[in-house]
N, C-alpha and C. Protein backbone atom coordinates (compact mmCIF):
# COMPACT_ATOMS: atom_id res chain seq x y z
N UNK A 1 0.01 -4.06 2.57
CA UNK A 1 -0.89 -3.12 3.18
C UNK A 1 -2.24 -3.24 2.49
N UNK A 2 -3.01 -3.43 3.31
CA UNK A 2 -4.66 -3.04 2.65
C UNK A 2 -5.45 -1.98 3.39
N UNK A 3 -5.81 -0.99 2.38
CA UNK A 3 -6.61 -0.22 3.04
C UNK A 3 -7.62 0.63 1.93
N UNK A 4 -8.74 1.22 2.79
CA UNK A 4 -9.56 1.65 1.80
C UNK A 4 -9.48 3.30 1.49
N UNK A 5 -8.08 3.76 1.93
CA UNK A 5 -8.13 4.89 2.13
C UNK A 5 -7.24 5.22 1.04
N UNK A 6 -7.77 5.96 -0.12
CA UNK A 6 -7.16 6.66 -1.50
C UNK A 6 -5.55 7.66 -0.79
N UNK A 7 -5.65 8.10 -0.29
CA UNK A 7 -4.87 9.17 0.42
C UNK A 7 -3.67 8.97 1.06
N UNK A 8 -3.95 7.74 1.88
CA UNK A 8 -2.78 6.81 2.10
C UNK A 8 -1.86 6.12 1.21
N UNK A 9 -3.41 5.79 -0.12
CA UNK A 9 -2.56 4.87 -0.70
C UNK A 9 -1.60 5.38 -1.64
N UNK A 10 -1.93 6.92 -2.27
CA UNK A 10 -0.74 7.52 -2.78
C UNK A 10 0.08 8.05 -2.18
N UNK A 11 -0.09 8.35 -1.19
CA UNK A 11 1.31 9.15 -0.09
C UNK A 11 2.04 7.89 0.32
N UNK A 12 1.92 6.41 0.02
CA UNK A 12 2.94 5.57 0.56
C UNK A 12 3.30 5.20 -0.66
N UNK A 13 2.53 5.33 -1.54
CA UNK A 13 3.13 5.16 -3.25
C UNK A 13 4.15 5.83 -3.51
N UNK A 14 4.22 7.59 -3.27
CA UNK A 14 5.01 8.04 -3.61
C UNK A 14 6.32 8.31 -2.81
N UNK A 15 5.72 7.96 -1.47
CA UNK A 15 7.21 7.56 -0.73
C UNK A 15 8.25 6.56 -1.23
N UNK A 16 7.59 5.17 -1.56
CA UNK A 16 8.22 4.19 -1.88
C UNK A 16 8.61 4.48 -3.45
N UNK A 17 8.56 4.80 -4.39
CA UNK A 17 8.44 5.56 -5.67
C UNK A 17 10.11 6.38 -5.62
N UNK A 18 10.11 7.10 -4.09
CA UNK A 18 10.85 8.53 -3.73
C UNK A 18 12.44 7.55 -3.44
N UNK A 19 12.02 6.43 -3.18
CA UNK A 19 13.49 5.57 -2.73
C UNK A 19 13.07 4.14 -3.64
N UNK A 20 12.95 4.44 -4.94
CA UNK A 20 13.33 3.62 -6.12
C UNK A 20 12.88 2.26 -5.86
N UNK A 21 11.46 1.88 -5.21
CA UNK A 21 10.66 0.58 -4.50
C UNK A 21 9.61 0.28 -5.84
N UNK A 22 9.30 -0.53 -6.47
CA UNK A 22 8.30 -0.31 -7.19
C UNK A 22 6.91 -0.84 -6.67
N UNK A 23 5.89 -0.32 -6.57
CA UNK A 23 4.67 -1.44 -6.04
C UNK A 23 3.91 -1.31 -6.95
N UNK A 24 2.70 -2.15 -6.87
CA UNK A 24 1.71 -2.31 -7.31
C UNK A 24 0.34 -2.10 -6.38
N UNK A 25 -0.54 -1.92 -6.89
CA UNK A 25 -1.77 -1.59 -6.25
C UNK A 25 -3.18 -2.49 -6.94
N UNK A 26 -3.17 -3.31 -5.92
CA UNK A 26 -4.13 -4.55 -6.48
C UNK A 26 -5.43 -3.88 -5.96
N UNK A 27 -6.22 -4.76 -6.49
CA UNK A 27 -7.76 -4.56 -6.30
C UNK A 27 -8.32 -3.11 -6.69
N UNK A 28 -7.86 -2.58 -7.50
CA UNK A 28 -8.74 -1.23 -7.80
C UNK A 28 -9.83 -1.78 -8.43
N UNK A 29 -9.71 -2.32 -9.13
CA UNK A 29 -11.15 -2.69 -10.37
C UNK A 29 -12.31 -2.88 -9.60
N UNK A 30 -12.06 -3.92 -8.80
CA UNK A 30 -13.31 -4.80 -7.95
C UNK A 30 -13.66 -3.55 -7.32
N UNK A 31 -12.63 -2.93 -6.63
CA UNK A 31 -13.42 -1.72 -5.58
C UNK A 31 -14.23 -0.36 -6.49
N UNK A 32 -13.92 -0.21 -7.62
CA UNK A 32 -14.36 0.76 -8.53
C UNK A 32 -15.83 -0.16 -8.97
N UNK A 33 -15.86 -1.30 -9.54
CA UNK A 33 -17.48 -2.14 -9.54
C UNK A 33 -18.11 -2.03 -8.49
N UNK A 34 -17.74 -2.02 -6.82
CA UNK A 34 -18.82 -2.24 -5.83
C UNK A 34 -18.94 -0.85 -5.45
N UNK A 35 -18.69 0.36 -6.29
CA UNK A 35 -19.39 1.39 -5.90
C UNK A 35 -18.55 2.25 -5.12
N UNK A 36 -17.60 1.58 -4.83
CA UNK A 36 -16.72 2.84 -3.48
C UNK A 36 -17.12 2.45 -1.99
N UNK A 37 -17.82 1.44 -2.08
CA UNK A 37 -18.74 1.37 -0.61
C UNK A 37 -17.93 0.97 0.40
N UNK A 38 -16.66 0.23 0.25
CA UNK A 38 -15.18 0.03 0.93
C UNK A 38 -14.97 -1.11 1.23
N UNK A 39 -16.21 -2.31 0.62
CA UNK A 39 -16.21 -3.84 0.52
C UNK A 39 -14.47 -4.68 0.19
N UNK A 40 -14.09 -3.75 -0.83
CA UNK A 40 -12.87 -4.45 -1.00
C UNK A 40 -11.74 -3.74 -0.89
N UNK A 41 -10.63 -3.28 0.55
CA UNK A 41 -9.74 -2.70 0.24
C UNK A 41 -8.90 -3.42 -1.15
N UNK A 42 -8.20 -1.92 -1.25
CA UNK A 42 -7.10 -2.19 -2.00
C UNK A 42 -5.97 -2.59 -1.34
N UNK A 43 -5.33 -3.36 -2.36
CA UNK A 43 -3.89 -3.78 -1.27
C UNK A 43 -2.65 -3.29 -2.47
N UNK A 44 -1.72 -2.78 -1.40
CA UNK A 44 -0.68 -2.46 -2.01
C UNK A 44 0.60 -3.48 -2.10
N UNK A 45 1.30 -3.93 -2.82
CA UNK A 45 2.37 -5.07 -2.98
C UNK A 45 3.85 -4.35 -3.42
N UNK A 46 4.71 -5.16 -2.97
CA UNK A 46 5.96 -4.69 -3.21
C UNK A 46 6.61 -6.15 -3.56
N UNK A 47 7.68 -5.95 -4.28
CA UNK A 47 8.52 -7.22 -5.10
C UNK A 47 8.55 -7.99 -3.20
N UNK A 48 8.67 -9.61 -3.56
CA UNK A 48 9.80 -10.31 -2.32
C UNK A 48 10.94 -9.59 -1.79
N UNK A 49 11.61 -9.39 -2.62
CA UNK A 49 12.85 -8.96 -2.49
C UNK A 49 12.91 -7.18 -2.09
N UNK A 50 12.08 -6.60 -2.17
CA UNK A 50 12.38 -5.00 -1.06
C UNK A 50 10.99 -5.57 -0.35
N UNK A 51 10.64 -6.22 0.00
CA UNK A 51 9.73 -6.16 1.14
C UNK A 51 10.58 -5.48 2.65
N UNK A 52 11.31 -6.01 2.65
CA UNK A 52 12.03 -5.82 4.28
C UNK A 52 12.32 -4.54 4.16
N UNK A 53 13.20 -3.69 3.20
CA UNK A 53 13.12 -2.62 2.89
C UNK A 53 12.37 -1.37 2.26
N UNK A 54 11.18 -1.90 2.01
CA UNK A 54 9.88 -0.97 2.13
C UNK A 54 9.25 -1.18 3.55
N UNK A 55 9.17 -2.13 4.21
CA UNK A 55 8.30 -1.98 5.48
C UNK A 55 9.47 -1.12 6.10
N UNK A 56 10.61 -1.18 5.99
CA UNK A 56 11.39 -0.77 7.35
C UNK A 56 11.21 0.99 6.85
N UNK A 57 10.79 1.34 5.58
CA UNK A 57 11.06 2.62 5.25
C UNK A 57 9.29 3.29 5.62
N UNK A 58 8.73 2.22 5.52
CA UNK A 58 7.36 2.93 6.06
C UNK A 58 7.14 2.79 7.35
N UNK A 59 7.36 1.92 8.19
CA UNK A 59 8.05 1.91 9.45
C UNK A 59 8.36 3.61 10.13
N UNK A 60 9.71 4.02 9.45
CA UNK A 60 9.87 5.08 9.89
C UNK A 60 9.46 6.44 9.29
N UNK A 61 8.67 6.26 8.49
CA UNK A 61 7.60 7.14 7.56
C UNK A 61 6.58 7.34 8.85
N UNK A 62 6.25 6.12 9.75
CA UNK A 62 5.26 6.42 10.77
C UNK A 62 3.74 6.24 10.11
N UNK A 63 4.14 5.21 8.94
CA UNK A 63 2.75 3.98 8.68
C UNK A 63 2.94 2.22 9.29
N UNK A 64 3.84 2.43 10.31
CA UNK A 64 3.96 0.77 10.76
C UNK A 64 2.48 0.22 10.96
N UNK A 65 1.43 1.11 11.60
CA UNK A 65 0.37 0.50 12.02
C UNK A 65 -0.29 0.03 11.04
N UNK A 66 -0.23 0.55 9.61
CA UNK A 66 -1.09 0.57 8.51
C UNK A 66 -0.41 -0.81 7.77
N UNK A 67 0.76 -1.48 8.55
CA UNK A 67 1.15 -2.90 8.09
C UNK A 67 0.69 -3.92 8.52
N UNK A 68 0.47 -5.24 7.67
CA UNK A 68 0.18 -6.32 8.63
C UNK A 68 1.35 -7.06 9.00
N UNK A 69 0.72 -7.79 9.90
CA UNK A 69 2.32 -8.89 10.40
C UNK A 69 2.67 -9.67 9.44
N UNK A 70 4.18 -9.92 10.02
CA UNK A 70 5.00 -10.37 8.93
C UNK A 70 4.72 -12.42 9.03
């Protein structure tokens, strides 16, 4: 997932968090240097291995759109 939206990005954090997924959240730094201006979403990552089972859980969380294709 990439997006520039703070709000999203912890409410799918703590979903995935809520069913034992661990992610990471790339690109904060760069986006905290260019000011906030929204040049660089952040992207959120999950291991290889629960990918299928974090999309399918945000899926029915009703963030499918906020995924890219597989």
């Amino acid at each position: 997932m990439r997006t520039n939206d703070l709000i999203l990005l912890g409410a799918v954090e703590a979903l995935l968090a809520s069913a034992n997924l661990e992610c990471l959240i790339a690109d904060q730094h760069i986006s905290s240097l260019e000011g906030m201006i929204g040049a660089f979403p952040r992207r959120l990552l999950v291991r290889d291995v629960d990918r299928r089972r974090a999309r399918a859980l945000l899926i029915d969380a009703g963030y499918g759109s906020e995924l890219r294709d597989e």
